[in-house]
Every structure is written in structure tokens, then in C-alpha cells.
C-alpha atoms as a PDB file:
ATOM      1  CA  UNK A   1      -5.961  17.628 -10.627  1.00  0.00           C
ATOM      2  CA  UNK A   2      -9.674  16.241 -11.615  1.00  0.00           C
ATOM      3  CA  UNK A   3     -11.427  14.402  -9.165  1.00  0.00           C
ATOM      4  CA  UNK A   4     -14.269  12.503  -9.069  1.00  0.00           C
ATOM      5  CA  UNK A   5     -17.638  13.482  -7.079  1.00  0.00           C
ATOM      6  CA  UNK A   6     -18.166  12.644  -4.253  1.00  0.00           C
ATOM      7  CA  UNK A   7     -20.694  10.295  -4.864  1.00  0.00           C
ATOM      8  CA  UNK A   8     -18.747   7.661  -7.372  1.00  0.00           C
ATOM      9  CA  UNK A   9     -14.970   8.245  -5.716  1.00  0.00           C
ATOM     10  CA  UNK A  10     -13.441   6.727  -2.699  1.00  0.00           C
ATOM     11  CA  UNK A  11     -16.705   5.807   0.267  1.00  0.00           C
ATOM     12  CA  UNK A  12     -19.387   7.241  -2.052  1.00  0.00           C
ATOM     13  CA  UNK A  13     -20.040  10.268   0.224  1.00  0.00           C
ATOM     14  CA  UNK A  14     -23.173  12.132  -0.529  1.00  0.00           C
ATOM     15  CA  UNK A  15     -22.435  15.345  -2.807  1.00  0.00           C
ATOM     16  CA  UNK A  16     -24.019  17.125  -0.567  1.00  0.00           C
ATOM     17  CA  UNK A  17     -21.400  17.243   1.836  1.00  0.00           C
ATOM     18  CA  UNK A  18     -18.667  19.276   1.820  1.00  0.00           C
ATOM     19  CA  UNK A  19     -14.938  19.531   3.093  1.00  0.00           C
ATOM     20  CA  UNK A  20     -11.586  20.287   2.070  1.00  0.00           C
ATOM     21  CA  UNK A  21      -9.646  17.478   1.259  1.00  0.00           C
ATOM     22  CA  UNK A  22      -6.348  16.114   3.117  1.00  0.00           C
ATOM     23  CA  UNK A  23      -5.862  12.716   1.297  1.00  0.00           C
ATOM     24  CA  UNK A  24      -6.378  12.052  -2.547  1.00  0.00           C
ATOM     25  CA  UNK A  25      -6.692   8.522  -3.679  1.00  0.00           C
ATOM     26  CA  UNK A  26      -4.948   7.604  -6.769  1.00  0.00           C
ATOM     27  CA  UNK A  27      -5.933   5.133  -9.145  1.00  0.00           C
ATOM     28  CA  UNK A  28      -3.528   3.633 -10.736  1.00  0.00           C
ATOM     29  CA  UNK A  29      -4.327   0.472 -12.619  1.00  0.00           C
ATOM     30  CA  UNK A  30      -0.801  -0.604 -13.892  1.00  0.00           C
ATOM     31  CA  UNK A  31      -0.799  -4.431 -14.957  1.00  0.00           C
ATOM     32  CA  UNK A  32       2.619  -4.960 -16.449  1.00  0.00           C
ATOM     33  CA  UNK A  33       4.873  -7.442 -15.273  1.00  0.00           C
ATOM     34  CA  UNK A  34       2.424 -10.040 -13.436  1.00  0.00           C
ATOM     35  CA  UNK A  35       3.940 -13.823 -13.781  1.00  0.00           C
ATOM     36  CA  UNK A  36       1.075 -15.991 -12.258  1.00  0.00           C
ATOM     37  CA  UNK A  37      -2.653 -15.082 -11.533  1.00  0.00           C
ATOM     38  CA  UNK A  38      -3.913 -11.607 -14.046  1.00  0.00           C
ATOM     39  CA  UNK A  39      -6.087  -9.058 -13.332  1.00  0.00           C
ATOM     40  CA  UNK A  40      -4.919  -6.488 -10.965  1.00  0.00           C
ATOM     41  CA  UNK A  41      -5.678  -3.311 -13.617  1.00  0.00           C
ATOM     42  CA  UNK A  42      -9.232  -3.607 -12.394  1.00  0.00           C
ATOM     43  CA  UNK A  43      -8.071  -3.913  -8.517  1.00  0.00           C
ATOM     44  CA  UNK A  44      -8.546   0.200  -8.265  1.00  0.00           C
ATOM     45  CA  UNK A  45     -11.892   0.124  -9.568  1.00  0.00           C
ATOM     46  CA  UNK A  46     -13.471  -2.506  -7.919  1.00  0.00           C
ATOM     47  CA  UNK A  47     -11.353  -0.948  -4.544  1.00  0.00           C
ATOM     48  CA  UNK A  48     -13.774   2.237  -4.846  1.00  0.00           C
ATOM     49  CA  UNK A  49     -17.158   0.097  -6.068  1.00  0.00           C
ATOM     50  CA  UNK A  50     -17.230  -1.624  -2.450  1.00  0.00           C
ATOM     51  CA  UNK A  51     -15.784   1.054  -0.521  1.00  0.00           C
ATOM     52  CA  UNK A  52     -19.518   2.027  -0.969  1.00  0.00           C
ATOM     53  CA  UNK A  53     -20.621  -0.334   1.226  1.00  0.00           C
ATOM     54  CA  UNK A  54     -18.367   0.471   3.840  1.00  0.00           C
ATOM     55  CA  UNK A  55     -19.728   2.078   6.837  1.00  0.00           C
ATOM     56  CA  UNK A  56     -18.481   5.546   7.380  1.00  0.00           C
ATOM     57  CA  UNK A  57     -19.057   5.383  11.117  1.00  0.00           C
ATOM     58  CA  UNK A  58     -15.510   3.963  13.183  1.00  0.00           C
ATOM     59  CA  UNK A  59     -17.099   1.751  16.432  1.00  0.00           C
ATOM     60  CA  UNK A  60     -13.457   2.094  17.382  1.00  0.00           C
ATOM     61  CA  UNK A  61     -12.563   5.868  16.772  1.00  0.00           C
ATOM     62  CA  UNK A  62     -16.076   6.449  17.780  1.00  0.00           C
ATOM     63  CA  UNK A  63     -16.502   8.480  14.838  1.00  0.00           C
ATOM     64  CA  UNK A  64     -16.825   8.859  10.799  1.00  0.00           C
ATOM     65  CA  UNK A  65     -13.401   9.609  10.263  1.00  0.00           C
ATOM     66  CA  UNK A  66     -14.024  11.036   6.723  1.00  0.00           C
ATOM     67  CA  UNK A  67     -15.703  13.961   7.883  1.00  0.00           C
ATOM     68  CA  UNK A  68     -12.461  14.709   9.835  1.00  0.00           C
ATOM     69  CA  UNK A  69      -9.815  14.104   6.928  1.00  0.00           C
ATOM     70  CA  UNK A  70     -11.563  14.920   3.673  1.00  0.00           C
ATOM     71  CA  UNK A  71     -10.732  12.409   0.817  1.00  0.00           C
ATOM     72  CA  UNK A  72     -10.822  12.722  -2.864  1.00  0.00           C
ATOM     73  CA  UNK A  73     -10.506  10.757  -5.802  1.00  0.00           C
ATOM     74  CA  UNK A  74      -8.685  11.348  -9.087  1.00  0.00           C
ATOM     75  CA  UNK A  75     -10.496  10.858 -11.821  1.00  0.00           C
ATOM     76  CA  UNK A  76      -9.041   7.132 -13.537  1.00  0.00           C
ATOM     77  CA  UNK A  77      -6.639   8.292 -16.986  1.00  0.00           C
ATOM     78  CA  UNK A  78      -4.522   6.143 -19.321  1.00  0.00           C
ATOM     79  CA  UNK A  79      -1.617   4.380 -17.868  1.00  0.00           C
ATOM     80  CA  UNK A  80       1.377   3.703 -20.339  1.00  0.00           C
ATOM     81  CA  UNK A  81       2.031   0.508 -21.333  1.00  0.00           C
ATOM     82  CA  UNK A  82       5.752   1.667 -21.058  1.00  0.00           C
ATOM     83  CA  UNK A  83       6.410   0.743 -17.040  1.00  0.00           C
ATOM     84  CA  UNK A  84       9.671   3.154 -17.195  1.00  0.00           C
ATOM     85  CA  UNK A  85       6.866   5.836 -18.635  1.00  0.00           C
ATOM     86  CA  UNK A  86       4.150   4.568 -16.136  1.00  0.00           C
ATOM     87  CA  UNK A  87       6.495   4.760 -13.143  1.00  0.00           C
ATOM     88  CA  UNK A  88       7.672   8.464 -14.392  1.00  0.00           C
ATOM     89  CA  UNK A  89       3.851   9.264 -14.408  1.00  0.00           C
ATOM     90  CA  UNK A  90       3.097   7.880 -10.814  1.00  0.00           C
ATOM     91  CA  UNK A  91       6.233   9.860  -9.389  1.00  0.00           C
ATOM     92  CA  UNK A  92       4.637  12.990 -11.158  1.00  0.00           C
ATOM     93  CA  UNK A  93       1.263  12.704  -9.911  1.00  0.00           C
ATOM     94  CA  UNK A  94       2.516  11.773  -6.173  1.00  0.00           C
ATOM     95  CA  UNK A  95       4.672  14.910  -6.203  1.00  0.00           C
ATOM     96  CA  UNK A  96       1.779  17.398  -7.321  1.00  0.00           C
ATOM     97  CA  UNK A  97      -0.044  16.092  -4.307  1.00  0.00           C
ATOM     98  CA  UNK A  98       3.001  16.361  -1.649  1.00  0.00           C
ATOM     99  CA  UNK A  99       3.287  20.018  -3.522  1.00  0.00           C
ATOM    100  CA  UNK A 100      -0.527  20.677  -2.257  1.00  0.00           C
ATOM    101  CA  UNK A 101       0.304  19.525   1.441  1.00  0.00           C
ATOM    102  CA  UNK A 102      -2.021  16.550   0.869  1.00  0.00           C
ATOM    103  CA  UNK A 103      -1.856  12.559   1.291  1.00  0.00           C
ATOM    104  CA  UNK A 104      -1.640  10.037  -1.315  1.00  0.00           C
ATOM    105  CA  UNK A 105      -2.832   6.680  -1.042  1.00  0.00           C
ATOM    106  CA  UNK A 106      -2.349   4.997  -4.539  1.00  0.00           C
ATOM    107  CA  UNK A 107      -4.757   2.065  -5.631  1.00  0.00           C
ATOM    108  CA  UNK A 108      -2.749  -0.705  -7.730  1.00  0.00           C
ATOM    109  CA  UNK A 109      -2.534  -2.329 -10.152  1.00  0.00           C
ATOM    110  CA  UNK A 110       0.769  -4.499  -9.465  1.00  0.00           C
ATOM    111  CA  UNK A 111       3.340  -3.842  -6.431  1.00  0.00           C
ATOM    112  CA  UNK A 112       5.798  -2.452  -9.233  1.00  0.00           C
ATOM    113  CA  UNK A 113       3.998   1.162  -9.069  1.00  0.00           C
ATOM    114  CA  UNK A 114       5.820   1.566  -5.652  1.00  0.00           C
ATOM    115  CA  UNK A 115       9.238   2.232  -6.614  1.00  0.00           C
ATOM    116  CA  UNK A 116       7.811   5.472  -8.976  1.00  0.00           C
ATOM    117  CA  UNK A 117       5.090   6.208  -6.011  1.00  0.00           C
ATOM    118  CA  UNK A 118       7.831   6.608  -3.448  1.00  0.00           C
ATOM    119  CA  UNK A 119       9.835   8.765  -6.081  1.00  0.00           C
ATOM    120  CA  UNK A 120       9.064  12.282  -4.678  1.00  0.00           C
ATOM    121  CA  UNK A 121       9.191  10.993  -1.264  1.00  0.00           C
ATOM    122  CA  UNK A 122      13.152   9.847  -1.347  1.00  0.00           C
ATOM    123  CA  UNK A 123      13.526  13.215  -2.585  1.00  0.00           C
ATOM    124  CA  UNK A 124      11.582  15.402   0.306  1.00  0.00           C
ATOM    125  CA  UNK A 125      13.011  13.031   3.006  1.00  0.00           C
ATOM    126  CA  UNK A 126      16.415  13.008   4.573  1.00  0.00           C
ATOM    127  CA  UNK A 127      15.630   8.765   5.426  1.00  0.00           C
ATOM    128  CA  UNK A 128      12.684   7.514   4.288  1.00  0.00           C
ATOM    129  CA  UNK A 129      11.349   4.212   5.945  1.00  0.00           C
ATOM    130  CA  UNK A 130       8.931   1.601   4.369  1.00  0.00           C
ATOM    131  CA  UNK A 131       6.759  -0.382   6.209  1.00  0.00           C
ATOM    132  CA  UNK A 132       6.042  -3.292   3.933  1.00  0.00           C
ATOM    133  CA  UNK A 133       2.989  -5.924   3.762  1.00  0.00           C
ATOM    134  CA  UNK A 134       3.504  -8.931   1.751  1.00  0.00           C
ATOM    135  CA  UNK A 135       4.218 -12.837   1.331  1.00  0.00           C
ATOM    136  CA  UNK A 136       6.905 -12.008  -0.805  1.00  0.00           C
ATOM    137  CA  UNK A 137      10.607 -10.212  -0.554  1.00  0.00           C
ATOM    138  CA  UNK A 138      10.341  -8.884  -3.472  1.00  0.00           C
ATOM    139  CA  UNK A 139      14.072  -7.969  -3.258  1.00  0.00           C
ATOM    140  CA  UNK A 140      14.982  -9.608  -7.110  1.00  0.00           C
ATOM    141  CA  UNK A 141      17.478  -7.598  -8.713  1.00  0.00           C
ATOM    142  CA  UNK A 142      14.678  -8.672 -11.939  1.00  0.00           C
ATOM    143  CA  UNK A 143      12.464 -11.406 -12.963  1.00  0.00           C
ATOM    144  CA  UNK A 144      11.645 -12.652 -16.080  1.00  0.00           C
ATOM    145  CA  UNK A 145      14.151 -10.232 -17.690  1.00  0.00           C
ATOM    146  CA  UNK A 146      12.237  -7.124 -16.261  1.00  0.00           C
ATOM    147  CA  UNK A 147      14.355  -5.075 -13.179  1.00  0.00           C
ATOM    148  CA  UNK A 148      11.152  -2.942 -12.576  1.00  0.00           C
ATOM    149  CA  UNK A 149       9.300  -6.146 -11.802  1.00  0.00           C
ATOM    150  CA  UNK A 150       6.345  -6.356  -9.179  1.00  0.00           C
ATOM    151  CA  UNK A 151       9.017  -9.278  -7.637  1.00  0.00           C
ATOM    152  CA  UNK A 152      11.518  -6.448  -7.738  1.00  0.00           C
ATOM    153  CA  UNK A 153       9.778  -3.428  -6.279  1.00  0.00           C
ATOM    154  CA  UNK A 154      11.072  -3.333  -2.936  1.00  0.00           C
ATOM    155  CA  UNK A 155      14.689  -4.312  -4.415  1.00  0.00           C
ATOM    156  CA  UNK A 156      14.141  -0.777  -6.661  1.00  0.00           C
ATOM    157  CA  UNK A 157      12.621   1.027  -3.659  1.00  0.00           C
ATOM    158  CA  UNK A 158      16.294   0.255  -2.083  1.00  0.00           C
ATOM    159  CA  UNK A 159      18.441   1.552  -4.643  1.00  0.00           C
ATOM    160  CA  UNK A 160      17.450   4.814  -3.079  1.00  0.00           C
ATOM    161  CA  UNK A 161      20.587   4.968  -0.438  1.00  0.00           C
ATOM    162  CA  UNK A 162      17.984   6.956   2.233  1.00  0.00           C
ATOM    163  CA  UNK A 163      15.448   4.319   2.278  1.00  0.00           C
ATOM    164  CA  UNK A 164      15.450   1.219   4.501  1.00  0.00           C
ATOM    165  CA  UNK A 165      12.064  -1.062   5.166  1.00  0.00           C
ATOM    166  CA  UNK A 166      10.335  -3.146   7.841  1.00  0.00           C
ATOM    167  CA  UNK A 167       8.841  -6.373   6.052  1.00  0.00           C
ATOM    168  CA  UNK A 168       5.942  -7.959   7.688  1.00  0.00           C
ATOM    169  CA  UNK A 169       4.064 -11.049   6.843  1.00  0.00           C
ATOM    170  CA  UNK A 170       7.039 -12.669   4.544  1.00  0.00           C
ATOM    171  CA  UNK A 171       6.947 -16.575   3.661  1.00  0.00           C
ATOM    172  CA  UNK A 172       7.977 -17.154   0.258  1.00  0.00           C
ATOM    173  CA  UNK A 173      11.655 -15.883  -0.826  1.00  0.00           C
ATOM    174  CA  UNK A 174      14.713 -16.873  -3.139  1.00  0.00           C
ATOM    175  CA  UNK A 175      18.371 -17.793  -2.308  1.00  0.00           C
ATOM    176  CA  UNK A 176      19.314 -14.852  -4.183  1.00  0.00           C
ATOM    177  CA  UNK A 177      17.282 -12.580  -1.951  1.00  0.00           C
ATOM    178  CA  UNK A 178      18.271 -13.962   0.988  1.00  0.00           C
ATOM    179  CA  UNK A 179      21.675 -13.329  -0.366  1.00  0.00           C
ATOM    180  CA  UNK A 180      21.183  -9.734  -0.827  1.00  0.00           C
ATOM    181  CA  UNK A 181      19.229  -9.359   2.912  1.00  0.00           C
ATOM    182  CA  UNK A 182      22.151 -10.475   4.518  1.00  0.00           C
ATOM    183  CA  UNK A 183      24.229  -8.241   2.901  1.00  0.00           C
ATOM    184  CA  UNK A 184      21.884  -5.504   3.288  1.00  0.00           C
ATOM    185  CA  UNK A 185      20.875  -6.452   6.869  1.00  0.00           C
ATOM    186  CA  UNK A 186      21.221  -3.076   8.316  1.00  0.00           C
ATOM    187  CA  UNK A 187      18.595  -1.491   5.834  1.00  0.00           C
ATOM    188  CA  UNK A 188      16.179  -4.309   6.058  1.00  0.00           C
ATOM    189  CA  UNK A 189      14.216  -5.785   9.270  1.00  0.00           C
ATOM    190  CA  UNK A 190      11.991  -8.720   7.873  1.00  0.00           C
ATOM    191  CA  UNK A 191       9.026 -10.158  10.736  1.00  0.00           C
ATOM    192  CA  UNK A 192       8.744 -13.551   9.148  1.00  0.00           C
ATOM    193  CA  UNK A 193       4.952 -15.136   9.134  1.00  0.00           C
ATOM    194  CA  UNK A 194       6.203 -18.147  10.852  1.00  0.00           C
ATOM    195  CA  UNK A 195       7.287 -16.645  13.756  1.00  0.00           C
ATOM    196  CA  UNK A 196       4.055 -14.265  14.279  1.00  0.00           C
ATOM    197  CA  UNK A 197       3.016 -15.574  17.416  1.00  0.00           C
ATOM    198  CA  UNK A 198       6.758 -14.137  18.906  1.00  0.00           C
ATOM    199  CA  UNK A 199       7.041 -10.803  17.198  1.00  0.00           C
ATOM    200  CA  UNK A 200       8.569  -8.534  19.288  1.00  0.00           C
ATOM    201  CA  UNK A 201       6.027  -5.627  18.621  1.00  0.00           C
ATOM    202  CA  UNK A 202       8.162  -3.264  21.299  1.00  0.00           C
ATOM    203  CA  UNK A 203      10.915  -4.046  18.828  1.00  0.00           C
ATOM    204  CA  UNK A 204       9.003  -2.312  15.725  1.00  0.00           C
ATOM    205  CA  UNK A 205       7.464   0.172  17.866  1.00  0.00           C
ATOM    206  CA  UNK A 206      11.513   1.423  18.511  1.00  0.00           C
ATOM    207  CA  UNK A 207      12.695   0.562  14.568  1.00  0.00           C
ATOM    208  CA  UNK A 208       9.554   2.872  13.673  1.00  0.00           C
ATOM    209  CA  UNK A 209       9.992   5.518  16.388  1.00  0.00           C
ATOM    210  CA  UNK A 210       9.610   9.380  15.104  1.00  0.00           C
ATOM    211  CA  UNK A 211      10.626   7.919  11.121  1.00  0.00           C
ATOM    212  CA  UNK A 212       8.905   9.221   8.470  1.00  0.00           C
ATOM    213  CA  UNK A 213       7.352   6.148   7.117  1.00  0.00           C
ATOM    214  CA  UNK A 214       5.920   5.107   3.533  1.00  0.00           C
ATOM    215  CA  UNK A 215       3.108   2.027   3.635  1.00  0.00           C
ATOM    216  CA  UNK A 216       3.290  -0.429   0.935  1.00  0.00           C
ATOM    217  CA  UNK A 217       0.809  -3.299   1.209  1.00  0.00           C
ATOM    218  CA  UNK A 218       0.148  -5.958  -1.078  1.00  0.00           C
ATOM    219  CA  UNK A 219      -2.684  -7.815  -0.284  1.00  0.00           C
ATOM    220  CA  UNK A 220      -1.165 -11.259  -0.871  1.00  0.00           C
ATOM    221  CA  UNK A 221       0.225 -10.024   2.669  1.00  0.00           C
ATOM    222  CA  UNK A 222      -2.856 -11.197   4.188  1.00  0.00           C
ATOM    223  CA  UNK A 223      -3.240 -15.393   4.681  1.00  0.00           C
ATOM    224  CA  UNK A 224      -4.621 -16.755   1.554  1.00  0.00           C
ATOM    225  CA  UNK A 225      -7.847 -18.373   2.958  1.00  0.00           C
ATOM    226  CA  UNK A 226      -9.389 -14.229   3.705  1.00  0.00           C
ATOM    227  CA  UNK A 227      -6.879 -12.611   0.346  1.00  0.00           C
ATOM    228  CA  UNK A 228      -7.358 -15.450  -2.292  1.00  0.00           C
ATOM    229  CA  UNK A 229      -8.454 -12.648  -5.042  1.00  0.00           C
ATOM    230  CA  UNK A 230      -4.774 -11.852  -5.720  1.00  0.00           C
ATOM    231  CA  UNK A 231      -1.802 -12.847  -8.109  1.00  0.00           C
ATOM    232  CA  UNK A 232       0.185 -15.163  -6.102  1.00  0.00           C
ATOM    233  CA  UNK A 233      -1.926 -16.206  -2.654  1.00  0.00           C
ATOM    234  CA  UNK A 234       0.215 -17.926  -0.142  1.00  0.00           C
ATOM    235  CA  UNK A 235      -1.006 -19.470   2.993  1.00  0.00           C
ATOM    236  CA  UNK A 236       0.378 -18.879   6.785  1.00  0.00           C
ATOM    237  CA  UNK A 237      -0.009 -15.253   6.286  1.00  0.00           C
ATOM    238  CA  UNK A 238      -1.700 -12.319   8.250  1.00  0.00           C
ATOM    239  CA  UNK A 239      -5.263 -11.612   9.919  1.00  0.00           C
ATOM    240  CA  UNK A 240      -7.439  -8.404   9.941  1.00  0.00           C
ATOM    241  CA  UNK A 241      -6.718  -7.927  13.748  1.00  0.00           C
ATOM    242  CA  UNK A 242      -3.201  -7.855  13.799  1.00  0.00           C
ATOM    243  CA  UNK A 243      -2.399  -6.530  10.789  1.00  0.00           C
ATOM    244  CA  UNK A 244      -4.598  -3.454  11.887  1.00  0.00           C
ATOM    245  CA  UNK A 245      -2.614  -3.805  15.385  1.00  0.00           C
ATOM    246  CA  UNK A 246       0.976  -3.545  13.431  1.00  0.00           C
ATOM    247  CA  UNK A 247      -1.006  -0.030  11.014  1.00  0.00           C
ATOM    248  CA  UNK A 248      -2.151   1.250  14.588  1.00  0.00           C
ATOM    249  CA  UNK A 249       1.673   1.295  16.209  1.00  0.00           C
ATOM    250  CA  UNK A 250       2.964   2.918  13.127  1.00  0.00           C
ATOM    251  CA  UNK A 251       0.421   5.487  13.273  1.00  0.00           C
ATOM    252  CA  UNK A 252       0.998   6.391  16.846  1.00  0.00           C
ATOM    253  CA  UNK A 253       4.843   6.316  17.037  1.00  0.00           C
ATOM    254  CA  UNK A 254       5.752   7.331  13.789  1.00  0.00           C
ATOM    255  CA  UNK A 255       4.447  10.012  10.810  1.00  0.00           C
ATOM    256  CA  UNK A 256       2.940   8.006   8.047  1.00  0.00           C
ATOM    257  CA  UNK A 257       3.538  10.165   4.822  1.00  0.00           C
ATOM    258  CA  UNK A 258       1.507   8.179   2.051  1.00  0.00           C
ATOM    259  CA  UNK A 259       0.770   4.810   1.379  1.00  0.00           C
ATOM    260  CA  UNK A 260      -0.362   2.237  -1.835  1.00  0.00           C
ATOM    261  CA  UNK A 261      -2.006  -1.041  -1.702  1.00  0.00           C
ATOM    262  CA  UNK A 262      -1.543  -3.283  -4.762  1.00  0.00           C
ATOM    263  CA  UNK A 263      -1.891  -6.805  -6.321  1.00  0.00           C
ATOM    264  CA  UNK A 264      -5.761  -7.231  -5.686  1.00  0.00           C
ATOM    265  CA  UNK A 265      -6.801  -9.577  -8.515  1.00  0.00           C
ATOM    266  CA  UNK A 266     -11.029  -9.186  -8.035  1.00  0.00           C
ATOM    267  CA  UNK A 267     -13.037 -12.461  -8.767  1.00  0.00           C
ATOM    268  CA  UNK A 268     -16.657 -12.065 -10.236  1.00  0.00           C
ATOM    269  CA  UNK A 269     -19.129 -13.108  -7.650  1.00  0.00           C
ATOM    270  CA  UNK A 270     -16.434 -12.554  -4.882  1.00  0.00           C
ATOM    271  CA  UNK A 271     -17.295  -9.184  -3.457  1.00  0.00           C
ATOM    272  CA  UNK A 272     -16.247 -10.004  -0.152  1.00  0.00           C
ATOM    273  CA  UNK A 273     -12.477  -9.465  -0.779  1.00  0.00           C
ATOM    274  CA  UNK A 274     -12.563  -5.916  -2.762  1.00  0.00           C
ATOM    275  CA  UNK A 275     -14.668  -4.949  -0.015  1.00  0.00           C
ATOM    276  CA  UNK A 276     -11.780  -6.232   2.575  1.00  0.00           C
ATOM    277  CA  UNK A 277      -9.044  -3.970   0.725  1.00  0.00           C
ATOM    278  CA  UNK A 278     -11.787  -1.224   0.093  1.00  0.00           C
ATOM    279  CA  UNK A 279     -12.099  -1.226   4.746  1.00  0.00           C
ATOM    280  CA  UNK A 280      -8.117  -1.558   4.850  1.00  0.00           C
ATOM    281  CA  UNK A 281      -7.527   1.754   3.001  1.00  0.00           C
ATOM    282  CA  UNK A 282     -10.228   3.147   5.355  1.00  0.00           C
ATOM    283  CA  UNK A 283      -8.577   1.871   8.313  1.00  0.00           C
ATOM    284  CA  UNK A 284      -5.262   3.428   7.412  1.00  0.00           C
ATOM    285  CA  UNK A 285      -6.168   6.816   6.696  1.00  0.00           C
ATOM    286  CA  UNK A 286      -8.288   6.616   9.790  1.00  0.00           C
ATOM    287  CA  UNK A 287      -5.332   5.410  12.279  1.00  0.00           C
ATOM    288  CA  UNK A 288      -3.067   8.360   9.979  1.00  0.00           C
ATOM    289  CA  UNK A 289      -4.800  11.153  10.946  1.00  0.00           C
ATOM    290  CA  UNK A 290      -6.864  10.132  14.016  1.00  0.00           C
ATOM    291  CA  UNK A 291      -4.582   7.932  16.292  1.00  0.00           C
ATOM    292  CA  UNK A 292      -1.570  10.620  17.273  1.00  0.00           C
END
């Protein structure tokens, strides 16, 4: 695998500084199947350009967690236009990292990539549990013709028989999904936005208890007046303190075994909201390894 230095990957760390890593951050630009707002191949780019600014010392973990994990970044490489292809190539690249020991944390591109990022994951795992951030489902069977669909990818993510998911943040979802969730009720465990202020956090903190646990987060998760630089903002959605208060009990009570975050759609002149995603990837390898 070819990284990037230090200095232009993930945090811009000083090439002076050395350490062997534990997490490599993928980028992984795919932009395939989007069906409102565009833009979301340069979401992994702009993810590492204001992770630069983001302060390497944790006033919570009283600490710069980076010196204790190690992090590198792969160096950005063609993505096929193909999504069957592009999925095969995320699966491949996820399981030469699991082969290494190490943790991948894949930048999107669109929420499709998770299907082919949790590939070598069904296969290592006995169950496999996804803890999910989004407005949306996303259990389509397709959408506009395409089954590996970015409305589809948590739909594909179940056609593994070993995975279930938690869903948190959800407002916007079809009769045919809710169709298919009743149906499927005993794999899926939705916390629906507009009942945040009663979620029954003792109840995830027992759904989530000892699984092994793959994080998907699309950033249209988050309310739509602090995410609006994504493909299909919705409001009534989540805050930075809880949503790092939901990432905190996983860590703790569960082992977290990778993660991706997708669908950020940068705006020019809008730094502010790359740099939000940029502290969120921060925050969850820093609650992964430091919060046991």
C-alpha cells in the first residue's frame, strides 16, 4: 500500500514524527449513482485539506490521540466508473488492511461504497452489526434502475444474512422500505429523529453490547442547518453533542472494527462543513482506540 506523508494525508502531522500506524484512511471518491445535489468525488479530498486545521490536542481525552493510534493515508488512485468494479476494488483494498491487523476508515464519495467496504468484514465476522448515521433508510431494493444505489446501500449491506444495523437519525423513508423494515424487523432497530429527545440510549447500549460493529455515517445524518454541504440535506436531524454521545457508547460497550463517512458535497467558500466531517473522523478513531 502507498501512503501519503505525513504532512499532506489525514491531520497534516509533521514528517518529522514518527509511529507505526493502526488506522489507514482510504480515499475513495466514488460519485456514481447521486440523484439530487453532485459533488461528493471531491468529499475525500477536501475531508483531509481541513483536517489540517484540526487541533491534534483532545480537551476531552486530555491528549493528542494521534500520537497514540498512528494514522495513514493512501495515496488517492483511479476509481472505476464501473460501480460493480469500484465496489470489487473497495472490498479489495479493505481486506489488505484487515490482513495487516490495521483499521480502515474510508472517505466517500457516495454512501454506495459501503456495501463493497463492509465486504471483507461479513466474511471475517460470524454477525456483523452496523451502526448507521443518516436521514435516509436507504433500504431500496434500487433506485433509478440501479440496485447498488447510494438509496440502496444499507438494503445491499443486508443481503449479507450475518449483518443486522442500528439506524440513527432517520426522517425521510418510502412505503416500500417501510415495507421491507417490518418484515425485516428483527435485523433492523431504526432511532427515528423525531423521537430524539426519548431515545432509550440504555436500549442501544444493550443492542450494541460486546458486537462487533461497522460505522457507516453519511453526513446528511446531521440536521441540515450545521450539514447543508451534502446531496440530499434534510432538516430535524442530529447535533455534534449527541451524535458524539451515541459514537462514545459504541466505543465503550462494543468493538468498532472500521468505519466510512460519505455523501459530503463541499461548497466553495464553505470551509466550515469539510472541516466538521474532517473533526468527526477524528473523534471516532479517538473514542475507537482511547475510550475502552
Amino acid at each position: 500500500m502507498k501512503y501519503l506523508s505525513n504532512k499532506i494525508g489525514f491531520l497534516g502531522i509533521d514528517n518529522t514524527f514518527n509511529f507505526k500506524e493502526k488506522v489507514v484512511v482510504v480515499p475513495f471518491g466514488l460519485e456514481k449513482t447521486v440523484s439530487y445535489g453532485s459533488g461528493t468525488k471531491n468529499g475525500p479530498k477536501e475531508i483531509i485539506k481541513a483536517s489540517h486545521q484540526v487541533e491534534l490536542y483532545d480537551e476531552e481525552l486530555h491528549c493528542e490521540p494521534y500520537k497514540k493510534i498512528g494514522i495513514k493515508t493512501l495515496k488517492p488512485f483511479k476509481i472505476n466508473k464501473n460501480i460493480n468494479k469500484a465496489l470489487k476494488k473497495m472490498s479489495d483494498i479493505n481486506e489488505k488492511i484487515l490482513r495487516k491487523k490495521l483499521f480502515p476508515i474510508t472517505f466517500g464519495g457516495e454512501h454506495s461504497i459501503t456495501p463493497g467496504c463492509i465486504a471483507p468484514f461479513v466474511k471475517r465476522y460470524k454477525k456483523l452489526c452496523l451502526l448507521h448515521f443518516d436521514a435516509h433508510a436507504d433500504l431500496r431494493e434500487s433506485y433509478n434502475g440501479e440496485k447498488f444505489s447510494h438509496a440502496s446501500a444499507i438494503r445491499r449491506c443486508l443481503d449479507y444474512k450475518n449483518v443486522s444495523v442500528i439506524s440513527f437519525g432517520i426522517r425521510n423513508i418510502s412505503k416500500n422500505e417501510v415495507s421491507y423494515l417490518n418484515k425485516n424487523s428483527s435485523r433492523i432497530n431504526i432511532f427515528w429523529a423525531k423521537d430524539k429527545s426519548n431515545w432509550n440510549l440504555k436500549k442501544f447500549r444493550k443492542l450494541i453490547k460486546n458486537k462487533n460493529v461497522y460505522l457507516t455515517f453519511d453526513v446528511d445524518g446531521f440536521d441540515a442547518s450545521i450539514m447543508p454541504a451534502t446531496g440530499t440535506p434534510e432538516p430535524g436531524g442530529l447535533f455534534w453533542n449527541e451524535t458524539l454521545k451515541i459514537i462514545k457508547i459504541a466505543s465503550k460497550n462494543s468493538n468498532i472494527v472500521g468505519a466510512d463517512i460519505n455523501e459530503l458535497s463541499p461548497i466553495k467558500g464553505f470551509n466550515s462543513y469539510n472541516f466538521l466531517t474532517a473533526k468527526l473522523a477524528y473523534k471516532i478513531l479517538s473514542y475507537k482506540f482511547l475510550c475502552k
